[in-house]
PDB file of N, CA and C in Angstrom:
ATOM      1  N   UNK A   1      52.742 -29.760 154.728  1.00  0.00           N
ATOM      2  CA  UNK A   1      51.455 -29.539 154.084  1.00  0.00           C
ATOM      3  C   UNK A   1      51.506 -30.096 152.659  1.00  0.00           C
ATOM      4  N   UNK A   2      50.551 -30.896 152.447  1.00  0.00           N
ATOM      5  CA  UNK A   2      50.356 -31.391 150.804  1.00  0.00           C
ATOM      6  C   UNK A   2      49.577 -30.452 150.275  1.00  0.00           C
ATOM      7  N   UNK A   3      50.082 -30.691 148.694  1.00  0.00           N
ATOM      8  CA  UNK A   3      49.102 -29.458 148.195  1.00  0.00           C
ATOM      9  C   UNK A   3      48.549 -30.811 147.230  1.00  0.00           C
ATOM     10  N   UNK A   4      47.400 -30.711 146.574  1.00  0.00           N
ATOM     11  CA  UNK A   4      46.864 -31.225 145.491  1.00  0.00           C
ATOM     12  C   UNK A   4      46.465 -30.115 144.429  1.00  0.00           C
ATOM     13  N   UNK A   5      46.576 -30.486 143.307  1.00  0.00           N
ATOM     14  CA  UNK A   5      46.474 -29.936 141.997  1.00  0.00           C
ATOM     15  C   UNK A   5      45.275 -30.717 141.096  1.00  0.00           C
ATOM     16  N   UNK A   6      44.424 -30.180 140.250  1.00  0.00           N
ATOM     17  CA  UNK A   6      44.150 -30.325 138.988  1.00  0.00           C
ATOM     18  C   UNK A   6      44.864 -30.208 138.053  1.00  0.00           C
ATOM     19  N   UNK A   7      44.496 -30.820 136.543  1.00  0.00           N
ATOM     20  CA  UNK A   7      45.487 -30.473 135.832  1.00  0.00           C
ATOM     21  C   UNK A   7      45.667 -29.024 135.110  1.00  0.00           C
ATOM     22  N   UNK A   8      44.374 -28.295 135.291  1.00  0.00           N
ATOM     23  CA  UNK A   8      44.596 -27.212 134.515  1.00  0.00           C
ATOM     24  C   UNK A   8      45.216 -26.141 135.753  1.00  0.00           C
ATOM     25  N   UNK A   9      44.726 -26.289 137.242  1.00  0.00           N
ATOM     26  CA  UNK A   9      45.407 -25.581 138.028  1.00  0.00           C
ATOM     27  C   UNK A   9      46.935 -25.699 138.303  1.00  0.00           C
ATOM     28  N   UNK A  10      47.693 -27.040 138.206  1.00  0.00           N
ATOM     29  CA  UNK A  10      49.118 -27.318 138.085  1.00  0.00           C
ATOM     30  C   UNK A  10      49.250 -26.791 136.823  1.00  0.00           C
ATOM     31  N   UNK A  11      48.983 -26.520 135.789  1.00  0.00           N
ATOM     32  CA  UNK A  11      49.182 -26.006 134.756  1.00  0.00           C
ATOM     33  C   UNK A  11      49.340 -24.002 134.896  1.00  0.00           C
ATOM     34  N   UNK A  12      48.374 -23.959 135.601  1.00  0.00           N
ATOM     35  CA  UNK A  12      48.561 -22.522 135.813  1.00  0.00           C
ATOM     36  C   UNK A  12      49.817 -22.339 137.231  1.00  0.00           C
ATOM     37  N   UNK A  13      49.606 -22.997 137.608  1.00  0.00           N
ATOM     38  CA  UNK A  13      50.568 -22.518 138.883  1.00  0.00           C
ATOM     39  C   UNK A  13      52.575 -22.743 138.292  1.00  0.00           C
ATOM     40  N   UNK A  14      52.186 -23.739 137.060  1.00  0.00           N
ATOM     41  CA  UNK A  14      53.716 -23.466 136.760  1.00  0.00           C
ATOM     42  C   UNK A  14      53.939 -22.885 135.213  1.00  0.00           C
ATOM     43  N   UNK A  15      52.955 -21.975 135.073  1.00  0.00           N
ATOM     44  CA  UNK A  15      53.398 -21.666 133.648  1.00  0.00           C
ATOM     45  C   UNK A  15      52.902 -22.200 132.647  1.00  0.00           C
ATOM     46  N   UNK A  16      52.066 -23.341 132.485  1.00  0.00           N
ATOM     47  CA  UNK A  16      52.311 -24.297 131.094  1.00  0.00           C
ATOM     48  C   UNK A  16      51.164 -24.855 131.181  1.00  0.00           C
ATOM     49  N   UNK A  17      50.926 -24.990 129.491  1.00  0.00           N
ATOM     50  CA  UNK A  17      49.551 -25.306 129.339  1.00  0.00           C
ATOM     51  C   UNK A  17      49.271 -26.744 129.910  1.00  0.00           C
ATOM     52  N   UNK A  18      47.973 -26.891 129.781  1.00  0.00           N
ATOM     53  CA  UNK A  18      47.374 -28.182 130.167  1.00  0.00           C
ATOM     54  C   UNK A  18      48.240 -29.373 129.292  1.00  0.00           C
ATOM     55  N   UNK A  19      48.289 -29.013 128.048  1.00  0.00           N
ATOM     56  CA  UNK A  19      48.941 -29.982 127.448  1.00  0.00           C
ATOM     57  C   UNK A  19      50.679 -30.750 127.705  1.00  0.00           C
ATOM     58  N   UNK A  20      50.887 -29.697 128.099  1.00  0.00           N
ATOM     59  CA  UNK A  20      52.840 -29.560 128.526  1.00  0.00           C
ATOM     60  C   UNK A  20      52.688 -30.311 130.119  1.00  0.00           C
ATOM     61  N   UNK A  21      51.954 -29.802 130.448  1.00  0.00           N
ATOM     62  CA  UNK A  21      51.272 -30.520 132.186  1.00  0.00           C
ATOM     63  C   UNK A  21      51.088 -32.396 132.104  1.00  0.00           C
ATOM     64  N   UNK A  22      50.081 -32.991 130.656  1.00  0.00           N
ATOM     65  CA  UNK A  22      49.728 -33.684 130.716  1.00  0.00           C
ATOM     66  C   UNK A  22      51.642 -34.353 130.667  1.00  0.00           C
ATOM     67  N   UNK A  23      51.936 -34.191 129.065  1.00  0.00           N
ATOM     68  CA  UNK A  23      53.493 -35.083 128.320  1.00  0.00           C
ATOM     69  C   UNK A  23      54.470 -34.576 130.000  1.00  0.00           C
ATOM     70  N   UNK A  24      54.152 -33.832 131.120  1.00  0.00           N
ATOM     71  CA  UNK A  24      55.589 -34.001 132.018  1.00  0.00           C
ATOM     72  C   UNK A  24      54.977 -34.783 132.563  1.00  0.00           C
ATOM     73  N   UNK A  25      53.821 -34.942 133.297  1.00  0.00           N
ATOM     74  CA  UNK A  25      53.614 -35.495 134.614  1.00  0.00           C
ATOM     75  C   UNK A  25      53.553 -37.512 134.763  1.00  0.00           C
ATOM     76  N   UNK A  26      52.916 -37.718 133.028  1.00  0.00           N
ATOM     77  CA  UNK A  26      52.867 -38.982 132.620  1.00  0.00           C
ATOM     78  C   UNK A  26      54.521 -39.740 133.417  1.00  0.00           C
ATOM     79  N   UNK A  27      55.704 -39.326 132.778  1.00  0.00           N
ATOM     80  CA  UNK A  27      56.659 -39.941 133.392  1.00  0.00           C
ATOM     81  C   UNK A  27      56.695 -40.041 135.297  1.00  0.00           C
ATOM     82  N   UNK A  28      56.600 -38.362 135.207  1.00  0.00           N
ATOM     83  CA  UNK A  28      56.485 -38.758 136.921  1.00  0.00           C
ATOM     84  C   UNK A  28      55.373 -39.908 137.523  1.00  0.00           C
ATOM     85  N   UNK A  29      54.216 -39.901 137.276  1.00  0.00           N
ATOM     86  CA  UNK A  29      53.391 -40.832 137.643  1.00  0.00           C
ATOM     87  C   UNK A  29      54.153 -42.354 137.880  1.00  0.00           C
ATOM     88  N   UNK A  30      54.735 -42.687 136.422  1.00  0.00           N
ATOM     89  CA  UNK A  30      54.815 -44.255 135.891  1.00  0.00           C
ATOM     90  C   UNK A  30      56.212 -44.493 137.501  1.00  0.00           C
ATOM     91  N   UNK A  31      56.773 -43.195 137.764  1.00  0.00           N
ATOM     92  CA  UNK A  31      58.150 -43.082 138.711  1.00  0.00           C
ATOM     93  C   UNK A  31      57.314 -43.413 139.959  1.00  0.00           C
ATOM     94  N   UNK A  32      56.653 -43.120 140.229  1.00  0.00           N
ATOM     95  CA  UNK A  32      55.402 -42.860 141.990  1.00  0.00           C
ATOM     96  C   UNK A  32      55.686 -41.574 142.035  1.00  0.00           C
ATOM     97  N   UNK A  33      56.594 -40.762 141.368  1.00  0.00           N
ATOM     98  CA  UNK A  33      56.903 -39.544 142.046  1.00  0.00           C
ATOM     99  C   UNK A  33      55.612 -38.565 142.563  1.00  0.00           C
ATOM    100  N   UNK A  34      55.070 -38.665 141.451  1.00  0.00           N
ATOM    101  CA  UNK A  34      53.878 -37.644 141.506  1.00  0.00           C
ATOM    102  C   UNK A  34      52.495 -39.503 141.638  1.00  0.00           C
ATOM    103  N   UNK A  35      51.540 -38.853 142.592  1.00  0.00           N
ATOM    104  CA  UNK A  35      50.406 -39.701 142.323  1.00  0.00           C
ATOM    105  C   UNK A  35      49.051 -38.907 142.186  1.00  0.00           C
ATOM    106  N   UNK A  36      48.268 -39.792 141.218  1.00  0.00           N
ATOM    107  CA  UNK A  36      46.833 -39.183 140.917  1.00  0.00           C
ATOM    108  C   UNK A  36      46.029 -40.074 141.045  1.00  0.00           C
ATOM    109  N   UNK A  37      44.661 -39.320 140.703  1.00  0.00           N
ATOM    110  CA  UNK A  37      42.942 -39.981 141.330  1.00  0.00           C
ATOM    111  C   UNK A  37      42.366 -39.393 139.836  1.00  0.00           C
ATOM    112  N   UNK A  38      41.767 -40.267 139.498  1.00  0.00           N
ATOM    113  CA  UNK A  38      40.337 -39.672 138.381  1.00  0.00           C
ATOM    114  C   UNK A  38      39.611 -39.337 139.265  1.00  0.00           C
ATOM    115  N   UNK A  39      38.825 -38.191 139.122  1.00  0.00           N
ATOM    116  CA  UNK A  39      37.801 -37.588 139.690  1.00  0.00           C
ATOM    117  C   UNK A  39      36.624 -36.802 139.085  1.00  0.00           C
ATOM    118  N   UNK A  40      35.531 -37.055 139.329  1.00  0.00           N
ATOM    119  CA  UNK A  40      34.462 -36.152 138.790  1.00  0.00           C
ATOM    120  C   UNK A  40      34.931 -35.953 137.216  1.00  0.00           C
ATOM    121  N   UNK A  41      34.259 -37.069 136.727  1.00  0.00           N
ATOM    122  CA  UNK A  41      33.992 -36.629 135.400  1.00  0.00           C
ATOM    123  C   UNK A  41      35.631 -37.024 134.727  1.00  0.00           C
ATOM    124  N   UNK A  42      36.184 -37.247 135.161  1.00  0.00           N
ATOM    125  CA  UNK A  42      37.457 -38.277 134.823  1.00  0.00           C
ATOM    126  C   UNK A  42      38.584 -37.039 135.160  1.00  0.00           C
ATOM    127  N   UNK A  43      38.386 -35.901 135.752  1.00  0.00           N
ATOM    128  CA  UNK A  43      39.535 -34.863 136.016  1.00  0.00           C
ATOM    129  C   UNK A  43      40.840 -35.588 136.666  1.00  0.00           C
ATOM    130  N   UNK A  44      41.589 -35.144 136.481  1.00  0.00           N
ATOM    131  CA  UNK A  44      43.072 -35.989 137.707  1.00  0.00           C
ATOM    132  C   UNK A  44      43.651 -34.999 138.667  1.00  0.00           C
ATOM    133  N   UNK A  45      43.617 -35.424 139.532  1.00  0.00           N
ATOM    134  CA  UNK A  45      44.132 -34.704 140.544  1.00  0.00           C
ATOM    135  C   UNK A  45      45.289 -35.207 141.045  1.00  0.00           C
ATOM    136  N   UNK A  46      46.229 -34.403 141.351  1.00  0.00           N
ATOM    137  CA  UNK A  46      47.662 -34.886 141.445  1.00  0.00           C
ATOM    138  C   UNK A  46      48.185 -34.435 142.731  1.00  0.00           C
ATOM    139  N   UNK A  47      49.258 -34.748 143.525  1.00  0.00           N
ATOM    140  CA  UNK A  47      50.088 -34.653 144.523  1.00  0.00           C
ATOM    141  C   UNK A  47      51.397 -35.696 144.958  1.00  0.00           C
ATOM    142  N   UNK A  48      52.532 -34.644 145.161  1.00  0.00           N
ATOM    143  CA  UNK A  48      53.289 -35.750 145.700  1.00  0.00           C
ATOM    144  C   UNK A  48      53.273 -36.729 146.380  1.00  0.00           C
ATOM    145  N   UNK A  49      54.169 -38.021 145.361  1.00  0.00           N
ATOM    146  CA  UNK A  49      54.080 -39.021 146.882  1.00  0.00           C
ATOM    147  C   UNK A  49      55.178 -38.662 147.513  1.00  0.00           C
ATOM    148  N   UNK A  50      55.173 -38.524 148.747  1.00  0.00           N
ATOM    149  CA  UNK A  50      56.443 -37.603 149.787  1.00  0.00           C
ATOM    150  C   UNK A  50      56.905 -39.353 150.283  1.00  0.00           C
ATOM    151  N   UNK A  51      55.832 -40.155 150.191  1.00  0.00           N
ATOM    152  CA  UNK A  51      56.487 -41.443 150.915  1.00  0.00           C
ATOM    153  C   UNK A  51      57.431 -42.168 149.709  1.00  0.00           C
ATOM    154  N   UNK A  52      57.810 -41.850 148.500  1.00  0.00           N
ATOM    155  CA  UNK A  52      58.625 -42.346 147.966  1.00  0.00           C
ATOM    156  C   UNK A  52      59.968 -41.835 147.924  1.00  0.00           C
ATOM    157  N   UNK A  53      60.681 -42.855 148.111  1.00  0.00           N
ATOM    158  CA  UNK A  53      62.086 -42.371 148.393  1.00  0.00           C
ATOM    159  C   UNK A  53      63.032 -41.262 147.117  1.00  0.00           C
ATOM    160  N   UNK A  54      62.320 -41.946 145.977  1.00  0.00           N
ATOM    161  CA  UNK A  54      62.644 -40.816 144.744  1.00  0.00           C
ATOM    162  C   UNK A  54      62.105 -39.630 145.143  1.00  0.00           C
ATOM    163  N   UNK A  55      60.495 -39.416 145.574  1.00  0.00           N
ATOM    164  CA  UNK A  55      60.616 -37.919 145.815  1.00  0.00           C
ATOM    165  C   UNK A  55      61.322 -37.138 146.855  1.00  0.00           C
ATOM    166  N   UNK A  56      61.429 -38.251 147.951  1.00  0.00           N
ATOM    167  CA  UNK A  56      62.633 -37.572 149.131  1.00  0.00           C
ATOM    168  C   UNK A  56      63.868 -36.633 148.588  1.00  0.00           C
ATOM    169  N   UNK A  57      64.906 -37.812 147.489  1.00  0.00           N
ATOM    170  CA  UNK A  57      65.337 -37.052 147.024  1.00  0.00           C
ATOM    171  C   UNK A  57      66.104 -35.916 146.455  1.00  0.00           C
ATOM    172  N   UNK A  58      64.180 -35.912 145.336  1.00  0.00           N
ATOM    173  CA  UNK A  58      64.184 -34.857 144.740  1.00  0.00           C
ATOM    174  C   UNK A  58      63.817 -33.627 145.613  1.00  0.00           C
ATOM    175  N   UNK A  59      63.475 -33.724 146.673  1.00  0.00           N
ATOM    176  CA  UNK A  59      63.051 -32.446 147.803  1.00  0.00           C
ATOM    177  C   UNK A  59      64.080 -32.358 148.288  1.00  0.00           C
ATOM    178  N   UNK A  60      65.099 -32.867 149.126  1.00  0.00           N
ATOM    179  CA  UNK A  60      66.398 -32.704 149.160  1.00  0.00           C
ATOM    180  C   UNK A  60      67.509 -31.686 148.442  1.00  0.00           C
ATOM    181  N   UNK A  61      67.456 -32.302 147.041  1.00  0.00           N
ATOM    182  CA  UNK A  61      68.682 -31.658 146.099  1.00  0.00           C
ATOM    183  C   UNK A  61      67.496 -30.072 145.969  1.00  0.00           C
ATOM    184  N   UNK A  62      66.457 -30.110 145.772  1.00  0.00           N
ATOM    185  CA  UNK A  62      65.633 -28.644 145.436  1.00  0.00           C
ATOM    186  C   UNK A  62      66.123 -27.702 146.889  1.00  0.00           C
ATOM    187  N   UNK A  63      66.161 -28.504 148.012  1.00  0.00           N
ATOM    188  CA  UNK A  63      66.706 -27.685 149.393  1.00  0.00           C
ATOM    189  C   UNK A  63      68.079 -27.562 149.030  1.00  0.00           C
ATOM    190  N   UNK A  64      69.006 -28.214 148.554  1.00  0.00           N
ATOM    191  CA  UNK A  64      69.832 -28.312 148.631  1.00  0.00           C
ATOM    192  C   UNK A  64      70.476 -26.941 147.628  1.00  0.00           C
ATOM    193  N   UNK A  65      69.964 -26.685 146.201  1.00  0.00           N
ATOM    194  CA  UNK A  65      70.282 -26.067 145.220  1.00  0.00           C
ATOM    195  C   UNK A  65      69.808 -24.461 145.403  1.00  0.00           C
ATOM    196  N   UNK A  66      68.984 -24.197 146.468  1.00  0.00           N
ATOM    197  CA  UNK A  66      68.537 -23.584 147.121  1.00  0.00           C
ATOM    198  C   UNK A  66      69.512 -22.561 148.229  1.00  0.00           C
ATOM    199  N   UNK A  67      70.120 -23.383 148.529  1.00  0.00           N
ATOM    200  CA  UNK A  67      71.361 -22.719 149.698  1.00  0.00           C
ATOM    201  C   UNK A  67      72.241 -22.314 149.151  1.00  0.00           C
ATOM    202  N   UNK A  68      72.392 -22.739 147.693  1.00  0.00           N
ATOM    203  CA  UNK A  68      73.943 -22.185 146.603  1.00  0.00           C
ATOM    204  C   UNK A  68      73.821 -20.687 146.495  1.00  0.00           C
TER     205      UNK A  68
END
């Protein structure tokens, strides 16, 4: 299941303001890790790209660090 986010809802779902949301996600983007859409009124909506091999992965070692 994909989830998609806004930025102020990814912001609430991990703690951190909109602003701390914007300065992390910029790197992930420029990576493919994370991809977004302007939407309505220029909002961004975000979700993993699962088809990039960097986010593979990073879903991996999170399963992985998980079993320790």
């Amino acid at each position: 299941m994909q989830r998609v986010f806004n930025q102020a809802t990814l912001a609430n779902f991990l703690g951190q303001s909109p602003s701390t949301v914007a300065r992390i996600v910029e790197p992930l983007i420029k990576e493919k890790i994370l991809l977004y859409e302007r939407f309505d009124r220029g909002m961004k909506i975000f979700t993993l790209n699962e088809a990039e091999e960097k986010t593979k992965a990073l879903i991996e070692f999170h399963r992985k660090l998980k079993e320790l």
